[in-house]
C-alpha atoms as a PDB file:
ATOM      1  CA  UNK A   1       0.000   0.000   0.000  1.00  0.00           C
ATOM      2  CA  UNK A   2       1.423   3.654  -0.823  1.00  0.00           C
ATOM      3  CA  UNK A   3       0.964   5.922   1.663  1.00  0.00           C
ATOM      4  CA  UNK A   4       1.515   9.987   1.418  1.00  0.00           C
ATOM      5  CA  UNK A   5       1.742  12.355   4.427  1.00  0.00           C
ATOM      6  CA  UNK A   6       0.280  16.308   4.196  1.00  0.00           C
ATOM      7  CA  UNK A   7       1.671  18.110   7.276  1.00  0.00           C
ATOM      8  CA  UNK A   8      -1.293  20.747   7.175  1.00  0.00           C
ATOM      9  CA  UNK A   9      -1.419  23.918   9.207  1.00  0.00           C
ATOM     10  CA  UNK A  10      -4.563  24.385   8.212  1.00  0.00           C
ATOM     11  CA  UNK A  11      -7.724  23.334   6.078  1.00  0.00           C
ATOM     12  CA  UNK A  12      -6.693  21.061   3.097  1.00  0.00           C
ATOM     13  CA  UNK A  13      -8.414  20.576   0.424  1.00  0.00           C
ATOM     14  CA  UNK A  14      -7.327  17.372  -1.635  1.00  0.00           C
ATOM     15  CA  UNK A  15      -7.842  16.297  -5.251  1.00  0.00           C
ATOM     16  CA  UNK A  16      -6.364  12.602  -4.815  1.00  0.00           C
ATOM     17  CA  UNK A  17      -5.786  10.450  -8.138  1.00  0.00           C
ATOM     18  CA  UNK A  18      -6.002   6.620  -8.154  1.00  0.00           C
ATOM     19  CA  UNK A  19      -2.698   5.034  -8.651  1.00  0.00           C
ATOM     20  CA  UNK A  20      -1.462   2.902 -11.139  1.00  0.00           C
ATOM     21  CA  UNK A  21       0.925   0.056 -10.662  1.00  0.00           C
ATOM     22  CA  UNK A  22       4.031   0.585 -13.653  1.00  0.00           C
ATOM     23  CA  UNK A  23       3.417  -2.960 -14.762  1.00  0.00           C
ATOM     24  CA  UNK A  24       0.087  -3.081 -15.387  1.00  0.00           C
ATOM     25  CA  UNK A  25      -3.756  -1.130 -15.417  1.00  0.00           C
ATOM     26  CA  UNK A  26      -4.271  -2.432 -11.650  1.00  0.00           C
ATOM     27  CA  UNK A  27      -5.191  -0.125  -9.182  1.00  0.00           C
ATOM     28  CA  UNK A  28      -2.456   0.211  -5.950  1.00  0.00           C
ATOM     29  CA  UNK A  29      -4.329   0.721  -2.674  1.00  0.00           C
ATOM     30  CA  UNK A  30      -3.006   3.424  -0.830  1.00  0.00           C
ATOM     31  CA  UNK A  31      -3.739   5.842   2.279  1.00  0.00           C
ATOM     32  CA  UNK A  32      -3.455   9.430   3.162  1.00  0.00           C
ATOM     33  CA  UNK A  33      -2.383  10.590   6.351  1.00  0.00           C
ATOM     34  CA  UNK A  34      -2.791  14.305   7.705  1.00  0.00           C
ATOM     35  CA  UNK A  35      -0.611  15.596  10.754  1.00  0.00           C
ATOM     36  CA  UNK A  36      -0.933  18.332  12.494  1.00  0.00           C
ATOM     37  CA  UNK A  37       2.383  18.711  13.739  1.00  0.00           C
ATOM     38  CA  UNK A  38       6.200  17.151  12.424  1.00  0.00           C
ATOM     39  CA  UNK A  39       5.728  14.513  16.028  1.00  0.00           C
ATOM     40  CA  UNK A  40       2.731  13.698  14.185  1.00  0.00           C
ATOM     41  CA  UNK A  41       5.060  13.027  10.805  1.00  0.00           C
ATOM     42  CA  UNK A  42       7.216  11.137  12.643  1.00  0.00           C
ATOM     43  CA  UNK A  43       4.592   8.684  14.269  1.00  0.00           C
ATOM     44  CA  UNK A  44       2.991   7.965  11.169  1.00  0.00           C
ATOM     45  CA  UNK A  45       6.087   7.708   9.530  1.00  0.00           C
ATOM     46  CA  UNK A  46       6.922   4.821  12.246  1.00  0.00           C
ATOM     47  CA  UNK A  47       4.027   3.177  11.021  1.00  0.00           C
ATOM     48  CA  UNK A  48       4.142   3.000   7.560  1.00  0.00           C
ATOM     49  CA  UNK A  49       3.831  -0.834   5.974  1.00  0.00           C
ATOM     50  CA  UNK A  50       7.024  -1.191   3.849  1.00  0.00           C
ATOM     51  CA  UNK A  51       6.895  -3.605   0.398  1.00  0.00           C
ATOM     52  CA  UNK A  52       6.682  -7.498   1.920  1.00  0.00           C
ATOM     53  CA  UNK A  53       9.500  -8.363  -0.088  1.00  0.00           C
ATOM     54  CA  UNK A  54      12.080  -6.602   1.619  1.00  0.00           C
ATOM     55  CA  UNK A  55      14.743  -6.245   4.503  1.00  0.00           C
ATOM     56  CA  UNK A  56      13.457  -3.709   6.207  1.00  0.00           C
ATOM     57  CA  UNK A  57      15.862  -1.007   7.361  1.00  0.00           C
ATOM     58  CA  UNK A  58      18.886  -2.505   9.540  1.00  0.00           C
ATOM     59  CA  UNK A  59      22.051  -1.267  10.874  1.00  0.00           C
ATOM     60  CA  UNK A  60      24.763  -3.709  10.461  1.00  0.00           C
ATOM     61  CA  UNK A  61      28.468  -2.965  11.711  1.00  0.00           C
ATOM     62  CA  UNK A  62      27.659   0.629  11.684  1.00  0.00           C
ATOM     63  CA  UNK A  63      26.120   0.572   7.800  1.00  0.00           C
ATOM     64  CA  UNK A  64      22.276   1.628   7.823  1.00  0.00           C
ATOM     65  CA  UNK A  65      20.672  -0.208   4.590  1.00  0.00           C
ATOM     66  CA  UNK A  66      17.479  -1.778   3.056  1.00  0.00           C
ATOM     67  CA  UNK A  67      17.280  -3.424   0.262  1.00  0.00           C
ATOM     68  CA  UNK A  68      13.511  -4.194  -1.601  1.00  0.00           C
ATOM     69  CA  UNK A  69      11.848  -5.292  -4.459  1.00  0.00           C
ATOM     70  CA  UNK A  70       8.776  -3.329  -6.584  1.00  0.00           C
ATOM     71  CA  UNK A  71       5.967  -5.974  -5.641  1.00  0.00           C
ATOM     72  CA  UNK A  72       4.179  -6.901  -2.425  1.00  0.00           C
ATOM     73  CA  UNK A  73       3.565 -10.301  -3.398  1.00  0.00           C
ATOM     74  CA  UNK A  74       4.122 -12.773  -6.256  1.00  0.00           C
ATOM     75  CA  UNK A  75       4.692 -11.117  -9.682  1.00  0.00           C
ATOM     76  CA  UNK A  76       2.205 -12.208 -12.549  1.00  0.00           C
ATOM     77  CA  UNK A  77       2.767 -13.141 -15.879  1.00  0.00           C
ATOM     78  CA  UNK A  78       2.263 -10.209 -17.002  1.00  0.00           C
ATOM     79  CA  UNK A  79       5.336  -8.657 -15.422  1.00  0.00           C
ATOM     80  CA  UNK A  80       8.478  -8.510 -17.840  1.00  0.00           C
ATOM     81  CA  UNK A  81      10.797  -7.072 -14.795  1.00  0.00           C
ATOM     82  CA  UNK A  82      11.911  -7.274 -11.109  1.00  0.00           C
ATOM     83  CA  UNK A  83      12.376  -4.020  -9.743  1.00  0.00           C
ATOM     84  CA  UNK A  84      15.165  -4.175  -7.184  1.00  0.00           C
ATOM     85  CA  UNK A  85      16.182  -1.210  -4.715  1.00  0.00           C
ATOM     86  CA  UNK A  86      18.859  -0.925  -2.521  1.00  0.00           C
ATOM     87  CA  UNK A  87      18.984   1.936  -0.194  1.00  0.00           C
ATOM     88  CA  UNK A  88      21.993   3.111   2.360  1.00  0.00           C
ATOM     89  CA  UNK A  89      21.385   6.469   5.019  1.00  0.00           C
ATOM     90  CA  UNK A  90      24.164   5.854   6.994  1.00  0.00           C
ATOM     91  CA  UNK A  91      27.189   8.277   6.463  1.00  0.00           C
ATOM     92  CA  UNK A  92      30.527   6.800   4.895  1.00  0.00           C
ATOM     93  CA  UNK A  93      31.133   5.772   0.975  1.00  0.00           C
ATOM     94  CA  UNK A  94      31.055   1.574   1.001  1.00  0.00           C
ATOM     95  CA  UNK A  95      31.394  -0.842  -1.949  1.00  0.00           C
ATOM     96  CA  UNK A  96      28.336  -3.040  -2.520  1.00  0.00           C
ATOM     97  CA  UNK A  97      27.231  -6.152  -4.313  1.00  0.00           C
ATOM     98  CA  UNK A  98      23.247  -6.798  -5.095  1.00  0.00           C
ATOM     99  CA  UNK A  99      22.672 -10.842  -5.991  1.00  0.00           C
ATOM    100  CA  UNK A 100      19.176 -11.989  -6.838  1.00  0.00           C
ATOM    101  CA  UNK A 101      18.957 -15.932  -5.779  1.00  0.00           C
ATOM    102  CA  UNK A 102      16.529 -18.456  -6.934  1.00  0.00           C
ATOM    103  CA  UNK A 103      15.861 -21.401  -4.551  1.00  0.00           C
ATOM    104  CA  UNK A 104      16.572 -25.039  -5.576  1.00  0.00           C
ATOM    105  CA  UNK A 105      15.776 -27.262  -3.025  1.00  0.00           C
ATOM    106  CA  UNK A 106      14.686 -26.366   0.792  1.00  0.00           C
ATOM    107  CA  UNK A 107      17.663 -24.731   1.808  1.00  0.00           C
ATOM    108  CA  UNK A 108      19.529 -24.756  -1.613  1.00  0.00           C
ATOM    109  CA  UNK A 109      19.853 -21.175  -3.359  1.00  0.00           C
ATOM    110  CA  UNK A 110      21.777 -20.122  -7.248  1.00  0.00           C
ATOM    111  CA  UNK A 111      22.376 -17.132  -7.735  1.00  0.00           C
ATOM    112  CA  UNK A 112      20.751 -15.943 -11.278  1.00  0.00           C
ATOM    113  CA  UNK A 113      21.747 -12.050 -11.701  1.00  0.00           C
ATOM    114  CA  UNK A 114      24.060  -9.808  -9.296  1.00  0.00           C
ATOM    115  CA  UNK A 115      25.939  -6.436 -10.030  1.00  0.00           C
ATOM    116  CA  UNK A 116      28.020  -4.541  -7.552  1.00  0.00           C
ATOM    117  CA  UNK A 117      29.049  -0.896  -7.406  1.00  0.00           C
ATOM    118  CA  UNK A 118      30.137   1.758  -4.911  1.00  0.00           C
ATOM    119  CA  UNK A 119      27.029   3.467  -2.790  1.00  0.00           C
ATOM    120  CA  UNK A 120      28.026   7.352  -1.346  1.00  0.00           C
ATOM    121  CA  UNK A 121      27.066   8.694   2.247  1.00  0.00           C
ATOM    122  CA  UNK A 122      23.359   8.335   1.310  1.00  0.00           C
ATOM    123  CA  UNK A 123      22.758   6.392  -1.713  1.00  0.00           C
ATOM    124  CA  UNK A 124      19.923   4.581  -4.170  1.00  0.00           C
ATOM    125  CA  UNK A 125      20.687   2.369  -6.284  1.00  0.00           C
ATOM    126  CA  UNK A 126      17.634   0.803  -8.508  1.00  0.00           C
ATOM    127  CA  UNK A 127      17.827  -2.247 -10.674  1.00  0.00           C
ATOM    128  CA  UNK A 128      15.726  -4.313 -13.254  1.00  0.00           C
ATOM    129  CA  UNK A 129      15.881  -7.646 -13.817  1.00  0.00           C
ATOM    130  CA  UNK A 130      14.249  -9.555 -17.159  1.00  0.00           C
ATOM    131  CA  UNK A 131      12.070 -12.188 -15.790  1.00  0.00           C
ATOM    132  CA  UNK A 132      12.831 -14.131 -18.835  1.00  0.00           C
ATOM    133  CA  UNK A 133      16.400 -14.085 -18.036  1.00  0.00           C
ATOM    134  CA  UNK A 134      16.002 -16.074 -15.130  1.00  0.00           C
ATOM    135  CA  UNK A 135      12.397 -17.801 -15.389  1.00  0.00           C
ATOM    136  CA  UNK A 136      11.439 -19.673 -18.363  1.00  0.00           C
ATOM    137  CA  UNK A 137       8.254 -19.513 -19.773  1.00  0.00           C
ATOM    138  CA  UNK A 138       5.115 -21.259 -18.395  1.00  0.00           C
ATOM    139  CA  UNK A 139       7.139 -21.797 -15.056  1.00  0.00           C
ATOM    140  CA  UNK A 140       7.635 -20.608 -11.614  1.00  0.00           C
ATOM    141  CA  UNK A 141      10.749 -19.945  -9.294  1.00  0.00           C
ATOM    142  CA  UNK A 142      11.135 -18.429  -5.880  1.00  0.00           C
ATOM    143  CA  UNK A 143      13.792 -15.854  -4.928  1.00  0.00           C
ATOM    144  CA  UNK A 144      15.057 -13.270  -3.297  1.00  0.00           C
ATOM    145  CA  UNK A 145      17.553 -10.661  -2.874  1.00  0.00           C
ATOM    146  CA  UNK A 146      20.401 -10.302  -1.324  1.00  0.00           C
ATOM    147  CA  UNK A 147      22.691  -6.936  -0.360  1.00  0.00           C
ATOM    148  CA  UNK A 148      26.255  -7.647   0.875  1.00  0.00           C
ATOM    149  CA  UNK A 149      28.122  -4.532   1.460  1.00  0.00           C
ATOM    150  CA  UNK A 150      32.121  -3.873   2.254  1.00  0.00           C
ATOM    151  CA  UNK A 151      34.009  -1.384   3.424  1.00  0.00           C
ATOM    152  CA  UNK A 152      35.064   1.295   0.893  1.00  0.00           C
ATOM    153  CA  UNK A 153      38.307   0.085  -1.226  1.00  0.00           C
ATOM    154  CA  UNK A 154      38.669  -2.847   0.369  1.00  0.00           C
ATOM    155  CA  UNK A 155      36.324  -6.275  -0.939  1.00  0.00           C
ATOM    156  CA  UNK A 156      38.083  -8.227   1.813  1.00  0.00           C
ATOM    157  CA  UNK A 157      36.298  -6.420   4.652  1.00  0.00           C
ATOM    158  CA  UNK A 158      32.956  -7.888   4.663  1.00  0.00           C
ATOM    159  CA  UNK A 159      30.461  -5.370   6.285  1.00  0.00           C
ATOM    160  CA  UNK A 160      27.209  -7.497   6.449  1.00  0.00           C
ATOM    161  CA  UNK A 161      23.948  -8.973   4.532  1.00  0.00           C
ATOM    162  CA  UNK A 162      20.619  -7.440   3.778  1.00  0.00           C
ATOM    163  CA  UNK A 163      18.030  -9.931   3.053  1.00  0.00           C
ATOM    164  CA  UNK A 164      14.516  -9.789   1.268  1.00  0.00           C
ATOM    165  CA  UNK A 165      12.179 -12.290   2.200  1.00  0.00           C
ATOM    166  CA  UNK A 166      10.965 -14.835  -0.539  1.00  0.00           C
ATOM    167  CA  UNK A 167       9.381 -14.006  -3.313  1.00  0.00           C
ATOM    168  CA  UNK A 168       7.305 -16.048  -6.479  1.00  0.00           C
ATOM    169  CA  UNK A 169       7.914 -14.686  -9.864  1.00  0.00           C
ATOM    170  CA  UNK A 170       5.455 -16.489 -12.528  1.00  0.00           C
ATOM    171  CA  UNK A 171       6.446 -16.580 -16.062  1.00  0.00           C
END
């Protein structure tokens, strides 16, 4: 669900457009939250749903990162891409390496894409991946993503692991 915040001062009037999801017509539920005050902000804020596929915000060996995909649940068909973000707030440049897995057994993962690059004090990096590249047709496979980040000129020093949680991807 997409969520927007109006801090309002006073009376709002709002005009507020359905969304549409980028890979297809359907309609993406979302909710509108007014505050009063920035304590407000920050309380909703703390209560926002983030997508289901994702790691959620950790700090890991003082590195502050997420890493998500563009889908709450299992991506149709219909979809020709997974939309992968990975996110670091913390201060401090730091190399990093994205790897989407697919699982082969019950504990069994292969990795299927990856690309790695360098992320600045605050940093986005966003990523598609061709579902056909990595599930073939009429099938199914379940993944998920994985952010491993180092320290800054040095791939030795291993600074920790982001995880998504699993994910279906139909094809």
């Amino acid at each position: 669900m997409k969520s927007f915040i109006i801090l309002a001062s006073s009376i709002v009037t709002l005009a507020i457009p359905s969304l549409v999801s980028a890979h297809s017509d359907e309609k993406i539920p979302y909710e509108v939250n007014i505050a009063t005050s920035n304590s407000e902000v920050s309380k909703i804020n703390a209560d926002l749903v983030t997508p289901t596929a994702s790691s959620g915000w950790q700090t890991k060996n003082g590195v502050t990162a997420r890493v998500y995909t563009d889908r709450t649940a299992t991506y149709p068909a219909s979809d020709s891409y997974i939309g992968i973000t990975a996110e670091k707030s913390s201060p401090g440049a730091t190399y990093y390496e994205l790897v989407l897995g697919k699982k082969t057994g019950s504990d069994s993962w292969v990795q299927v894409w990856s690309t790695s690059g360098t992320f600045a004090s605050s940093s986005t990096g966003q990523y598609k991946v061709d579902i056909d590249n990595i599930v073939s047709k009429y099938s199914q496979g379940t993944f998920m993503v994985r952010l491993k980040i180092y320290a800054y000129g040095d791939w030795d020093t291993w600074l920790g692991d982001w995880e998504t949680e699993e994910f279906v991807v139909l094809n």
